[in-house]
PDB file of N, CA and C in Angstrom:
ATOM      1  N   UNK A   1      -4.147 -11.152  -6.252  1.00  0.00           N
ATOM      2  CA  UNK A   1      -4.949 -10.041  -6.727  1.00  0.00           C
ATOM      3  C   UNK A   1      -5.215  -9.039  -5.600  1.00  0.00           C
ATOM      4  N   UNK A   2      -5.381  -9.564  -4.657  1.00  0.00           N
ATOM      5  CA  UNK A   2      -6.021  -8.884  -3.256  1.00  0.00           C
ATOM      6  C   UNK A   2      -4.864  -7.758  -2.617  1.00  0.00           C
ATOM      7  N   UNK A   3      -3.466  -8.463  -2.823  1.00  0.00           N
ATOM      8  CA  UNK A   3      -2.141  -8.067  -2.502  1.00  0.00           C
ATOM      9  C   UNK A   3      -1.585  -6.526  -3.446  1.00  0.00           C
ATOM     10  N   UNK A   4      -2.131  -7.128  -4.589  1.00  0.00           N
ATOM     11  CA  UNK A   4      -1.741  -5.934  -5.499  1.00  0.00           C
ATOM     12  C   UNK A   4      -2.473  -4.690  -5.643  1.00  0.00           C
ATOM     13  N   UNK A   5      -3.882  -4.719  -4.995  1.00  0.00           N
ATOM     14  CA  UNK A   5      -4.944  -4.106  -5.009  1.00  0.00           C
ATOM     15  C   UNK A   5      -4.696  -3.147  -3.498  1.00  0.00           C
ATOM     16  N   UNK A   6      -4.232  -3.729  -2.672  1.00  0.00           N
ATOM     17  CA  UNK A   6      -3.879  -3.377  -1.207  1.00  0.00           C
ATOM     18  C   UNK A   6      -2.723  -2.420  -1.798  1.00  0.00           C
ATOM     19  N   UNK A   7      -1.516  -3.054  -2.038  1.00  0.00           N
ATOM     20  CA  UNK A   7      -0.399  -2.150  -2.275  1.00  0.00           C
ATOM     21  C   UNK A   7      -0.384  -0.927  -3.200  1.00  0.00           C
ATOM     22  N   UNK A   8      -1.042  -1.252  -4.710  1.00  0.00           N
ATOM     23  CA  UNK A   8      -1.639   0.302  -5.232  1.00  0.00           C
ATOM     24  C   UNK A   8      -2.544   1.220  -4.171  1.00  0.00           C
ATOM     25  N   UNK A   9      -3.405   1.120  -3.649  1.00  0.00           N
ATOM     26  CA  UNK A   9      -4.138   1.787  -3.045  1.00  0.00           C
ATOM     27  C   UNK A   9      -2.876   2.916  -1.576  1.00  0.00           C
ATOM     28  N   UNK A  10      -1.998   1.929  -1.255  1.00  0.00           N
ATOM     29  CA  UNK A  10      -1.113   1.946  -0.351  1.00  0.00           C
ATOM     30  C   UNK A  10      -0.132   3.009  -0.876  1.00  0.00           C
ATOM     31  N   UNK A  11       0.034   2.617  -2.005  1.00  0.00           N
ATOM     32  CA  UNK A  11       0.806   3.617  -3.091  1.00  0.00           C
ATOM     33  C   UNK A  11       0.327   4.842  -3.356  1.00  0.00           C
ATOM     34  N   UNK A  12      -1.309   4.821  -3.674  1.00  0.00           N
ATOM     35  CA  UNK A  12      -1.514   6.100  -3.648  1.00  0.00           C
ATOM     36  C   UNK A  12      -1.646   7.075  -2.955  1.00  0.00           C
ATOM     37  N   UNK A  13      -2.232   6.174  -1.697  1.00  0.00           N
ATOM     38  CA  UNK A  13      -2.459   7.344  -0.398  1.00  0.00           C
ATOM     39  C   UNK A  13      -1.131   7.284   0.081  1.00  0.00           C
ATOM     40  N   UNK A  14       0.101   6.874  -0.048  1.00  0.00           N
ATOM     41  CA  UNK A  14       1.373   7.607   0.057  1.00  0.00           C
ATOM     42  C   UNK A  14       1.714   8.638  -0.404  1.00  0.00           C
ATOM     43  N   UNK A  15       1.889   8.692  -2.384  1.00  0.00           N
ATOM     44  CA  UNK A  15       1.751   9.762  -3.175  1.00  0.00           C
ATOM     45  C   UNK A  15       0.875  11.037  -2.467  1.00  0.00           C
ATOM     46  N   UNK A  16      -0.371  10.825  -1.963  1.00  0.00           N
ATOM     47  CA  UNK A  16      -1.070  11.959  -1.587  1.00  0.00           C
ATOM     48  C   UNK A  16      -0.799  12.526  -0.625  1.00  0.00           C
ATOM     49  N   UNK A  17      -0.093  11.714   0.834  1.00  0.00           N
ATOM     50  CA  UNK A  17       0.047  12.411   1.661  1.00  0.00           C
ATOM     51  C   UNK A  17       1.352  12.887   1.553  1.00  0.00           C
ATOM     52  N   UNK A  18       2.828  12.613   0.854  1.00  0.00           N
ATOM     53  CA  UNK A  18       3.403  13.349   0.558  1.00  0.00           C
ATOM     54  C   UNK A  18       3.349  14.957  -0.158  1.00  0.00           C
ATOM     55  N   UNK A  19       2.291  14.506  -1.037  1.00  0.00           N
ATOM     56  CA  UNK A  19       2.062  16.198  -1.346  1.00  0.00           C
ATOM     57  C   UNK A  19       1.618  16.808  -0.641  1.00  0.00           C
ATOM     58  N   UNK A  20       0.437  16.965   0.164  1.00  0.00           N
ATOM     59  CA  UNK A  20      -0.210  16.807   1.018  1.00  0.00           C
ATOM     60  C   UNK A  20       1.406  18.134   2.052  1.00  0.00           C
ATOM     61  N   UNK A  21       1.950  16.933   2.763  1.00  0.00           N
ATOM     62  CA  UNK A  21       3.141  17.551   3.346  1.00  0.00           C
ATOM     63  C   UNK A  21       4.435  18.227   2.644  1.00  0.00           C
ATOM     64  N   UNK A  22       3.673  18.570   1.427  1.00  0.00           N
ATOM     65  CA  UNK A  22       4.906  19.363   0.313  1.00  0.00           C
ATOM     66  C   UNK A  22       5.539  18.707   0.167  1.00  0.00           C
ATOM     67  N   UNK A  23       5.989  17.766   0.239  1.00  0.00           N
ATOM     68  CA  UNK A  23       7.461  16.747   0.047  1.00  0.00           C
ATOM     69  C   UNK A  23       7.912  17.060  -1.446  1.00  0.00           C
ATOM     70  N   UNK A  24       9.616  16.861  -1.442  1.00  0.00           N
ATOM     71  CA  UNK A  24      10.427  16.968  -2.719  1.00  0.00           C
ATOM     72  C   UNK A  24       9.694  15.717  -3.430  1.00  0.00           C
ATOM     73  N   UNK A  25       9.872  15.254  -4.907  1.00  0.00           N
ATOM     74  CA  UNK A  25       9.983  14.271  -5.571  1.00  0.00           C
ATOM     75  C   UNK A  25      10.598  12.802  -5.219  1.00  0.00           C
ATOM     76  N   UNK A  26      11.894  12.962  -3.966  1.00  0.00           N
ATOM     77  CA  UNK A  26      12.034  11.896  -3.609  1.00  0.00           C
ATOM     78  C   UNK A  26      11.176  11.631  -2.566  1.00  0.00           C
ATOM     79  N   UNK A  27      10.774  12.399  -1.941  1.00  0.00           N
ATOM     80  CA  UNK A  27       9.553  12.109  -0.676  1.00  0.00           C
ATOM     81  C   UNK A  27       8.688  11.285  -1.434  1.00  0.00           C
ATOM     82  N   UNK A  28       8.157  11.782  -2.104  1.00  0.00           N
ATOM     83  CA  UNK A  28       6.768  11.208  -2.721  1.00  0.00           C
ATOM     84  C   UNK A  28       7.397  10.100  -3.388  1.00  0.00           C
ATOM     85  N   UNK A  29       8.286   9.813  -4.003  1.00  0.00           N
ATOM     86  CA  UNK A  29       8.201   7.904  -4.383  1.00  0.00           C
ATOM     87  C   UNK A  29       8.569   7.233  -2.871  1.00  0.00           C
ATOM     88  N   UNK A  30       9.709   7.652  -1.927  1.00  0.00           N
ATOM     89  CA  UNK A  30       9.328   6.826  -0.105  1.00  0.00           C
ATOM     90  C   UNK A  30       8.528   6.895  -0.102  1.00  0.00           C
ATOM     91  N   UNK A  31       7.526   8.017   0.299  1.00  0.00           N
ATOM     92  CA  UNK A  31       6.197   7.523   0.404  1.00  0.00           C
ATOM     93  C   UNK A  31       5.248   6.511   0.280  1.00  0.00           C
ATOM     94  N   UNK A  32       5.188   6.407  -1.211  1.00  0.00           N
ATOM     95  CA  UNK A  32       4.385   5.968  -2.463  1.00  0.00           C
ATOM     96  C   UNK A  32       4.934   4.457  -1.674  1.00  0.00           C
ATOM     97  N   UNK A  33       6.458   4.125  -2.085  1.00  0.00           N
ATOM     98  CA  UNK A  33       7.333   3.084  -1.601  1.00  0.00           C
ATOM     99  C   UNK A  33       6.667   2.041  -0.240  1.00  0.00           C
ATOM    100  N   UNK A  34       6.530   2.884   0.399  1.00  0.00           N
ATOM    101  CA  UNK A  34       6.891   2.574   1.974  1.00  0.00           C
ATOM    102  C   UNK A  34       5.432   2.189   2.002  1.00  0.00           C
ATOM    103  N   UNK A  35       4.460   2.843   1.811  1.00  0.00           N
ATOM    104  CA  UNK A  35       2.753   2.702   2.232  1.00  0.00           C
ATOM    105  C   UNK A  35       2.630   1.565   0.608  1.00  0.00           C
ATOM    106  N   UNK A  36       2.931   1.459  -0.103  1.00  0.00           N
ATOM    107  CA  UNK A  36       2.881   0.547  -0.617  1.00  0.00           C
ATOM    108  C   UNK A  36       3.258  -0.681  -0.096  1.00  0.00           C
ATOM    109  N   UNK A  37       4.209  -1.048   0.140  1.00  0.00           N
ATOM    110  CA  UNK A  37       4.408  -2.206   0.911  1.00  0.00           C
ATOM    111  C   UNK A  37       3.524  -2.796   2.118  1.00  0.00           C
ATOM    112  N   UNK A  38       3.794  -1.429   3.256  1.00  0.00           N
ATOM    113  CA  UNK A  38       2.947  -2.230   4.064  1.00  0.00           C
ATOM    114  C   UNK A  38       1.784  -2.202   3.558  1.00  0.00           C
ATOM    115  N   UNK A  39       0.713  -1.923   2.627  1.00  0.00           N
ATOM    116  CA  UNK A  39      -0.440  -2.002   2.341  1.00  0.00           C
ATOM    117  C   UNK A  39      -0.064  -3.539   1.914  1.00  0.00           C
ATOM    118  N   UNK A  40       0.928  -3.839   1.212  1.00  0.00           N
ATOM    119  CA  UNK A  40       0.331  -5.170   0.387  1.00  0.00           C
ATOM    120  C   UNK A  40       1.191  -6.229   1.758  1.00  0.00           C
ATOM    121  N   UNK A  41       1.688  -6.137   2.559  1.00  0.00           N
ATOM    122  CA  UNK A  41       1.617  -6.804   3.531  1.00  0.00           C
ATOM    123  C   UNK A  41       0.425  -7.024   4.473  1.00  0.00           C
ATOM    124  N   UNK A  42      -0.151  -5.767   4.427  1.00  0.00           N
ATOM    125  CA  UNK A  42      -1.795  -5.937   5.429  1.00  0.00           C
ATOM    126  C   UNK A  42      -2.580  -6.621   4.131  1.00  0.00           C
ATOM    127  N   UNK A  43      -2.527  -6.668   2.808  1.00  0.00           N
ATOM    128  CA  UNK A  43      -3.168  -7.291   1.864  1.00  0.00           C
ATOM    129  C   UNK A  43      -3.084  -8.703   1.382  1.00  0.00           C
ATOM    130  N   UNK A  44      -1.228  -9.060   1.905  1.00  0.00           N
ATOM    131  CA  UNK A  44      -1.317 -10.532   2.209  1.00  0.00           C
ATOM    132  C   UNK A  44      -1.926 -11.054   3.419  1.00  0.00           C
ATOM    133  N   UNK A  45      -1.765 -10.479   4.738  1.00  0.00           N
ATOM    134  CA  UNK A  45      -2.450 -11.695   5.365  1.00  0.00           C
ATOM    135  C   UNK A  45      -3.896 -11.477   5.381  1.00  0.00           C
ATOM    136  N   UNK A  46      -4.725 -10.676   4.699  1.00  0.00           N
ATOM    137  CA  UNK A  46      -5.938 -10.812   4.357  1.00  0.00           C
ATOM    138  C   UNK A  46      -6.306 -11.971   3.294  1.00  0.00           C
ATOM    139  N   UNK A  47      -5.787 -11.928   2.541  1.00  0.00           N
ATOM    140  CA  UNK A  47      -5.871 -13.010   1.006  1.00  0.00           C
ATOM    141  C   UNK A  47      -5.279 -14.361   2.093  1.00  0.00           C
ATOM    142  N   UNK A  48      -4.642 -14.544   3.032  1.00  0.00           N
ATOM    143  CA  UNK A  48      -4.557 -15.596   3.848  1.00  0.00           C
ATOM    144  C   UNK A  48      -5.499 -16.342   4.703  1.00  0.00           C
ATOM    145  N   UNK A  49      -5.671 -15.253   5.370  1.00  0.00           N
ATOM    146  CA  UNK A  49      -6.935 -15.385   6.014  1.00  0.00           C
ATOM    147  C   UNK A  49      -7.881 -15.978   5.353  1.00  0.00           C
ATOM    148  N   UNK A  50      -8.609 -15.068   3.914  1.00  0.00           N
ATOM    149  CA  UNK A  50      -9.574 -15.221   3.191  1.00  0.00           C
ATOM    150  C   UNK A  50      -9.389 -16.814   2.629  1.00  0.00           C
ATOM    151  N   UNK A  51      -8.191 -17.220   2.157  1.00  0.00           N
ATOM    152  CA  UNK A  51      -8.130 -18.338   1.936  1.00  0.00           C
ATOM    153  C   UNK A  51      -8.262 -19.866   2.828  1.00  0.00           C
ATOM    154  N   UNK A  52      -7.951 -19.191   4.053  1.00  0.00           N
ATOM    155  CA  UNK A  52      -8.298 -19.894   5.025  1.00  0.00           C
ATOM    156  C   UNK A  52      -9.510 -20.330   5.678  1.00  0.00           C
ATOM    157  N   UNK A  53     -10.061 -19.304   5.354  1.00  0.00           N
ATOM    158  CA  UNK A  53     -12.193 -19.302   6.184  1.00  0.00           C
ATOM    159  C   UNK A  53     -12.780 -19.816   4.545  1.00  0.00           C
ATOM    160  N   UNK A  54     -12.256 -19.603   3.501  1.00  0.00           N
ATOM    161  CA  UNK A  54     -12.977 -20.052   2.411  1.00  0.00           C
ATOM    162  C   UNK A  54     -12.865 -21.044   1.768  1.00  0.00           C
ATOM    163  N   UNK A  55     -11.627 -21.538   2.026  1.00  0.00           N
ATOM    164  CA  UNK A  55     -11.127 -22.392   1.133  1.00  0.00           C
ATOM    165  C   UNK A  55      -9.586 -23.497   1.125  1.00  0.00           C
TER     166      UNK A  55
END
């Protein structure tokens, strides 16, 4: 849950800062793409972590 929540968020503030920098239509899905991922990579080892100190 934590992962998917990280990577939308990651997704959007990609989307934004592509417009943001005018980018074509393919900019903005790399974008979207790219900050998505690593968001839900910084969102897995949080949900790791979290699972670790909690549980």
């Amino acid at each position: 849950m934590i992962v998917g929540i990280f990577a939308l968020i990651g997704a959007l503030l990609g989307i934004s800062t592509a417009r943001r920098r005018k980018g074509t239509a393919a900019d903005v899905a790399q974008y979207a793409i790219g900050f998505g991922v690593a968001f839900g990579v910084v969102g897995l080892v949080v949900a790791l972590i979290l699972r670790a100190v909690v549980g």
